[in-house]
Protein backbone atom coordinates (compact mmCIF):
# COMPACT_ATOMS: atom_id res chain seq x y z
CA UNK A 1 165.15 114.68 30.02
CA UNK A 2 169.00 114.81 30.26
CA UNK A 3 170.26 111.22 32.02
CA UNK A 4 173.87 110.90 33.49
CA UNK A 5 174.42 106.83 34.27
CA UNK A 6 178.10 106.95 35.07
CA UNK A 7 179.45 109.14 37.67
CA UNK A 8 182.32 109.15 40.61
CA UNK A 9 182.79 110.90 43.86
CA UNK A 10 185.48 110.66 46.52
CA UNK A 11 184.16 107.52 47.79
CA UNK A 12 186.17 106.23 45.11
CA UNK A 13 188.11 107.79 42.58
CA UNK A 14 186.29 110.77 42.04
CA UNK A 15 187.33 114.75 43.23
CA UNK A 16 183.84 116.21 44.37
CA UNK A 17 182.38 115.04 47.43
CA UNK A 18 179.19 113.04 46.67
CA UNK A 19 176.88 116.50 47.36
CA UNK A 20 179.19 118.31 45.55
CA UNK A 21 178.70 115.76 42.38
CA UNK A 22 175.20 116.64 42.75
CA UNK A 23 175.40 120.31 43.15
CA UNK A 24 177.81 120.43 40.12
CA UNK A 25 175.05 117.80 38.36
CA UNK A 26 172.63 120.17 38.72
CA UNK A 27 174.85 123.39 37.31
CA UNK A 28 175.36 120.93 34.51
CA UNK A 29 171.39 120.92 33.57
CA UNK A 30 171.24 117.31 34.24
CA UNK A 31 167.83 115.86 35.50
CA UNK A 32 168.83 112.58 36.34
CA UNK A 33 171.99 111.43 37.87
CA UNK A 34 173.49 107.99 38.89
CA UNK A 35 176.51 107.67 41.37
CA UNK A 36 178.58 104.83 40.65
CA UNK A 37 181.55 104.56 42.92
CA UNK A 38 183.74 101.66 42.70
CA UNK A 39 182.45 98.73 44.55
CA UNK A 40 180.73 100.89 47.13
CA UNK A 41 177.66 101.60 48.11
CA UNK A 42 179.16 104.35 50.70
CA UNK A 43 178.18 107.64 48.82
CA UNK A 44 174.26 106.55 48.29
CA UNK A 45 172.80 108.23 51.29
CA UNK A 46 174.51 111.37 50.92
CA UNK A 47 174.35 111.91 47.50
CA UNK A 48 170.37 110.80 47.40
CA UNK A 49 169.77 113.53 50.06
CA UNK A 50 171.84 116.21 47.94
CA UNK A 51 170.07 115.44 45.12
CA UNK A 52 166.32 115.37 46.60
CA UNK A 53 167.13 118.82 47.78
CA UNK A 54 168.08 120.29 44.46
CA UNK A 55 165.19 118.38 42.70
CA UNK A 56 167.26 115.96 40.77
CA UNK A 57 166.30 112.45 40.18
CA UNK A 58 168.83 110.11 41.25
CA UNK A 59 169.32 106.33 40.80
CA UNK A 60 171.74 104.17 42.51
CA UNK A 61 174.76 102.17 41.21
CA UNK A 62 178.21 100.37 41.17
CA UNK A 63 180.52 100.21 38.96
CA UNK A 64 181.65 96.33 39.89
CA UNK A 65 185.67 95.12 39.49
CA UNK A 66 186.13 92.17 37.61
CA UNK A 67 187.70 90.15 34.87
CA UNK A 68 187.66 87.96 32.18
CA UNK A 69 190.21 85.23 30.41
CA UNK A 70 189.45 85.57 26.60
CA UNK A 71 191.61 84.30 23.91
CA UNK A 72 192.58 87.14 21.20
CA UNK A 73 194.59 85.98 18.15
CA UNK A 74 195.84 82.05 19.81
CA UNK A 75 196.66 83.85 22.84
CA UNK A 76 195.14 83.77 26.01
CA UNK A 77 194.71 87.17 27.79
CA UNK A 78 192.87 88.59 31.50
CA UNK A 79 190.84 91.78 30.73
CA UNK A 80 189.48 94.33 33.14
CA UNK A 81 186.15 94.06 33.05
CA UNK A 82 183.70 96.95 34.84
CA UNK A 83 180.00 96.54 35.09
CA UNK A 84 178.05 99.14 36.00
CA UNK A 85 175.46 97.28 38.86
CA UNK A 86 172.24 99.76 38.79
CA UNK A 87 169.32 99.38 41.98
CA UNK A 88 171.24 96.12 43.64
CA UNK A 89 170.20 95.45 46.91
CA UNK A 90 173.09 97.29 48.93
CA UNK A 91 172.90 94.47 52.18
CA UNK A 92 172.73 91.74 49.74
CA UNK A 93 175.34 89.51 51.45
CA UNK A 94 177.14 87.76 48.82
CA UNK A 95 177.09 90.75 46.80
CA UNK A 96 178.34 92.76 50.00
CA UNK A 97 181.20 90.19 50.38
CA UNK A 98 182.58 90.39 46.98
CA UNK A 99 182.60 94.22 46.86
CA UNK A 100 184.49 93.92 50.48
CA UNK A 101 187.62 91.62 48.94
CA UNK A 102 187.59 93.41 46.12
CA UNK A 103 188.19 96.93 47.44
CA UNK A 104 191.02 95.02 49.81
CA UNK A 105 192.43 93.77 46.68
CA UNK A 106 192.69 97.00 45.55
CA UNK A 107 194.43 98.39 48.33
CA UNK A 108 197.23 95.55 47.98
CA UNK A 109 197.85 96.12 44.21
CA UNK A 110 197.87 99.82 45.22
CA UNK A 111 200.30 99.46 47.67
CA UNK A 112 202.58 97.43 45.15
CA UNK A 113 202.71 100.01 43.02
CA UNK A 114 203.69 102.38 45.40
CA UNK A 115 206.50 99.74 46.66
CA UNK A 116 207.51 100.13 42.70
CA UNK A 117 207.23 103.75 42.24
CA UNK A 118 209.34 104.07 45.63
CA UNK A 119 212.20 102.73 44.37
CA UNK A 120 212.57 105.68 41.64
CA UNK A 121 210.99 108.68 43.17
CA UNK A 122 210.05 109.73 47.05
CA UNK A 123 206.83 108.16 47.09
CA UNK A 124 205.22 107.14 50.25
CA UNK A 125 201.78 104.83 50.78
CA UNK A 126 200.69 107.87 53.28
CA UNK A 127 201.03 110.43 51.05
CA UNK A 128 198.35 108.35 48.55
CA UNK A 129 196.28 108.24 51.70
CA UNK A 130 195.95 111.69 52.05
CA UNK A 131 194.13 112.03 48.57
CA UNK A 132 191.37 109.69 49.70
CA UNK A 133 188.40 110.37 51.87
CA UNK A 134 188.04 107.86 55.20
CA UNK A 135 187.18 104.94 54.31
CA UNK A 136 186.82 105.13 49.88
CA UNK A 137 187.88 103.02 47.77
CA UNK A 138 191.35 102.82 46.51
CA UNK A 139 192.49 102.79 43.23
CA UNK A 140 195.46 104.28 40.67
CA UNK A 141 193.83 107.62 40.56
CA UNK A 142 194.90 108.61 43.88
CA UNK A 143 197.99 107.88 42.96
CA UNK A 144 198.29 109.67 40.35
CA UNK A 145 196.86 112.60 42.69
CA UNK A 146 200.00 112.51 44.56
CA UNK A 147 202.40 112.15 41.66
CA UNK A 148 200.53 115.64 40.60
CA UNK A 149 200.95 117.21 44.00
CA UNK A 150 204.98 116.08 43.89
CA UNK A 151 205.48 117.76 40.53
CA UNK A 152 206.29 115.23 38.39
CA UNK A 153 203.19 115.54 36.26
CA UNK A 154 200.57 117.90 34.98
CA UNK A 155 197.35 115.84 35.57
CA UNK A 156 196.14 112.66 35.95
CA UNK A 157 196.21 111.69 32.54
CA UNK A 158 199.73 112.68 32.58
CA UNK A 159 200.39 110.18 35.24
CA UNK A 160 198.54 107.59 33.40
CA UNK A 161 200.66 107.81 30.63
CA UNK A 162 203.94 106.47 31.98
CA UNK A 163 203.39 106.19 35.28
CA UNK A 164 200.69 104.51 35.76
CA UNK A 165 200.30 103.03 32.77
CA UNK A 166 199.13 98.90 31.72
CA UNK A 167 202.18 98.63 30.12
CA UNK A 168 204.48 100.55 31.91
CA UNK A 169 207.73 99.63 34.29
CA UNK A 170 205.61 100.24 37.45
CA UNK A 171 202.07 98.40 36.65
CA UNK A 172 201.10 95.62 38.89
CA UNK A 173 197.81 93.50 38.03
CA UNK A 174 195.09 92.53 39.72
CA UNK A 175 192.33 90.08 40.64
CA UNK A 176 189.03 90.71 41.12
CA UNK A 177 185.93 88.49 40.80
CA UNK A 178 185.50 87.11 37.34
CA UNK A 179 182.90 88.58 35.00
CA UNK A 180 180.25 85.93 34.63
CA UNK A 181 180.20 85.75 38.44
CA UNK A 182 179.88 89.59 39.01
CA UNK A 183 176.92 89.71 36.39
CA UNK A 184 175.43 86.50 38.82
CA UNK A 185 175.65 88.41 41.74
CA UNK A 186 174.54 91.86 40.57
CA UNK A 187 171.49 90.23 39.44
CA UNK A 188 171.10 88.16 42.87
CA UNK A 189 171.13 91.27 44.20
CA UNK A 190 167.95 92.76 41.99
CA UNK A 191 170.35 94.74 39.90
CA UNK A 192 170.72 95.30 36.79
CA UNK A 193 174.39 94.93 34.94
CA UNK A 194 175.64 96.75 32.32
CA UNK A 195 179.44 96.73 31.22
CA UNK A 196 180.68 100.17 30.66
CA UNK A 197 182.91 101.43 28.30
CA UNK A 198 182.82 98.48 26.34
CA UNK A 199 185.93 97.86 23.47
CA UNK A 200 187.54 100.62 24.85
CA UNK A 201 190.17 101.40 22.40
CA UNK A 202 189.00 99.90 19.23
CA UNK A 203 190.80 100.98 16.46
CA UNK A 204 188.63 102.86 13.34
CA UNK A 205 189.30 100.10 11.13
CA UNK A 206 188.62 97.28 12.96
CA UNK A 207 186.80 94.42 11.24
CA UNK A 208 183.65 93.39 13.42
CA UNK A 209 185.05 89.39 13.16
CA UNK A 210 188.02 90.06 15.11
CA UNK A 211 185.49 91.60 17.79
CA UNK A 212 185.11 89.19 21.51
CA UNK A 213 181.80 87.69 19.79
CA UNK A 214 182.28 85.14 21.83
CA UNK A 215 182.90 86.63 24.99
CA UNK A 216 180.00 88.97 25.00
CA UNK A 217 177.44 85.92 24.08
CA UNK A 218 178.86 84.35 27.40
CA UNK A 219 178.18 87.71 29.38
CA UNK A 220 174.64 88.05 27.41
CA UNK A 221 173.66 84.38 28.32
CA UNK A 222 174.79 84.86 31.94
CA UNK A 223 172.70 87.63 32.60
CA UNK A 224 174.23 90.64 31.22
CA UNK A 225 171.32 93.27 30.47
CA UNK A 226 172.70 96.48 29.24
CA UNK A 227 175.40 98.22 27.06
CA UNK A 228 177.21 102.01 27.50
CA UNK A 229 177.34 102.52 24.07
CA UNK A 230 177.87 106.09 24.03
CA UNK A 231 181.12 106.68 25.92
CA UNK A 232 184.10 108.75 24.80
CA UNK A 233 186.38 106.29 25.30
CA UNK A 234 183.55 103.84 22.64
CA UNK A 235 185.25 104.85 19.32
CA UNK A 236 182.57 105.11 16.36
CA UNK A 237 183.82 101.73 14.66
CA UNK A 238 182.64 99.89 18.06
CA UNK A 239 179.27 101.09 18.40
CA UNK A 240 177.89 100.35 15.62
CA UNK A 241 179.24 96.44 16.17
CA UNK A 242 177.88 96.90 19.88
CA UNK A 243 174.30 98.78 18.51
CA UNK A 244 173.39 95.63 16.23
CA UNK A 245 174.55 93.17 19.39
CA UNK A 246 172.20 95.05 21.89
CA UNK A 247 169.26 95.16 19.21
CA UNK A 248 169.84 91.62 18.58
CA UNK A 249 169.43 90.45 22.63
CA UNK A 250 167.19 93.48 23.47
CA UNK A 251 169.65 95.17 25.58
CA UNK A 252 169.56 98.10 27.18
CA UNK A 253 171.85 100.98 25.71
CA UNK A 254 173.45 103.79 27.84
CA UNK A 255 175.24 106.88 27.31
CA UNK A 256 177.05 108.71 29.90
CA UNK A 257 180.01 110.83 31.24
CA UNK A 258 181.88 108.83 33.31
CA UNK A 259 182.58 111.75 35.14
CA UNK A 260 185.19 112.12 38.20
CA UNK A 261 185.50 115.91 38.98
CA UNK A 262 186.49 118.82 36.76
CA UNK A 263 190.09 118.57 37.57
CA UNK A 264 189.43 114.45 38.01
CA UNK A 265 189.57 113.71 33.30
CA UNK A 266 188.33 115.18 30.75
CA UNK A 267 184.68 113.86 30.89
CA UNK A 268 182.87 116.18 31.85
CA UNK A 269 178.95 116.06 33.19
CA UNK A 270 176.12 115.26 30.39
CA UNK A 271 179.08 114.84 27.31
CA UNK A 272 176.87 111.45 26.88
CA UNK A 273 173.45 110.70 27.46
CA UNK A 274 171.26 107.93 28.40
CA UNK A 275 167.51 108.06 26.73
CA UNK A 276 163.92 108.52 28.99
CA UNK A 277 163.01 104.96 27.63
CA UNK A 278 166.64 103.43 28.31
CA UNK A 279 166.28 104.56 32.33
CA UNK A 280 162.14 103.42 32.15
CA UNK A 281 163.69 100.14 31.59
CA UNK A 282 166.37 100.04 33.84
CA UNK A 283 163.87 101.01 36.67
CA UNK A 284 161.37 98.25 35.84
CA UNK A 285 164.05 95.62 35.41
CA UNK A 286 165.65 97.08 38.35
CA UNK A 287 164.43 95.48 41.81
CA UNK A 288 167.24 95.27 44.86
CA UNK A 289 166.68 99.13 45.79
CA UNK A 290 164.63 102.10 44.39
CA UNK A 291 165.47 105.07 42.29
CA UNK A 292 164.60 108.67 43.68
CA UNK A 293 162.65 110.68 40.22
């Protein structure tokens, strides 16, 4: 059974509509696919439909905003943290509310950057806005969307290399709800959290001691029940670190694209994989909302 955990449509950051994520899903040979828009639950209904016609299974999720203060090396640092939230209850209030300020907060950084980029090149905040569906959820793709359609770069990726990048002139940070309380909520909510793409970055010779030990204990003792292990961005020296953690706490281990259209990155549909027995336990530890298999 081929099983796709990490996916994107225009309800957030994504280029195919949900039903076209499922269409292209199914061209793809995939059997199982989970949407998992950026704090929204919008693209669920649509996308289970789409799927149910084409005879796809297809689970629910979110990939959840949020961060974390660690100290690396004496210093202390905020991370980006993003959980993937499978089968949470999508009305679950709390859960509901923190999804809600988080997508404004997204908007507002957003908008900053804009205010930033404006002040070098003819940039508007409208001109983001027509890259996004109604009512999705905002976020430095678009952006980088309309820096394509001005010219001044190839691709997305382009964009995200000077543009848009963390350490560039125009990045702006942002808050979002912090990690311990996300993996709370998500598992108020009957979900089940894992954090995806996981030391993102990691060098090949990293030594496993200056790895966030510490930081992922505090994540595994809140709640924290899964790991995307096999992710392009996961370079080989991390998961082998983050194998031996999950087999340690008997987490669950994912694999899975990440994908946000053909035109969206590079990930494309299936590149990763999550395992028959990985999703078996995701749906039995799973109780806010039900898959569709």
């Amino acid at each position: 059974m081929i099983i796709d955990l990490h996916t994107h449509s225009t309800r957030s950051d994504g280029l195919d509509t949900p039903s076209q994520l499922m269409e292209n899903a199914a061209e793809a040979g995939l059997e199982v696919i989970a949407l998992t828009d950026h704090d929204t639950v919008s693209g669920w209904d649509e996308a289970r439909a789409k799927a149910k016609a084409l005879g796809l299974g297809f689970v629910p999720g979110i990939e959840v905003t949020s961060v974390s203060d660690i100290e690396r090396f004496g210093k202390k640092i905020r991370i980006s943290v993003h959980l993937l939230a499978y089968l949470p209850d999508p009305e679950h209030n709390a859960l509901e509310i923190v999804l809600g300020d988080t997508v404004a907060t997204r908007e507002a950084r957003g908008r900053a950057i804009v205010e930033k980029l404006a002040e070098q090149i003819p940039i508007t905040w409208e001109m983001v806005l027509d890259h996004l569906d109604k009512g999705a959820t905002i976020g430095r793709p678009a952006i980088a969307d309309t820096l394509v359609t001005m010219g001044l770069v190839h691709d997305r990726s382009a964009a995200f290399e000077y543009y848009l990048s963390t350490d560039g002139p125009f990045y702006v940070s942002h808050s979002a709800v912090s990690t311990i309380d996300a993996i709370g909520l998500i598992r108020q909510a009957g979900g089940v959290p894992v954090i995806a793409h996981p030391l993102k970055g990691v060098g090949p010779n990293t030594d496993p001691e200056d790895l966030p030990m510490d930081h992922f204990q505090e994540m595994i003792a809140a709640g924290l029940q899964g790991v995307e292990v096999y992710h392009r961005d996961v370079p080989e020296a991390a998961r082998k670190w983050l194998l031996e953690l999950a087999a340690k706490h008997d987490l669950v281990v994912t694999g899975s694209s990440d994908y946000h259209g053909v035109e969206g990155k590079p990930n494309q549909l299936g590149e990763n994989t999550t395992s028959q027995e990985m999703l078996e336990r995701i749906l039995k530890l799973g109780t806010g909302t039900k898959a569709s298999l």
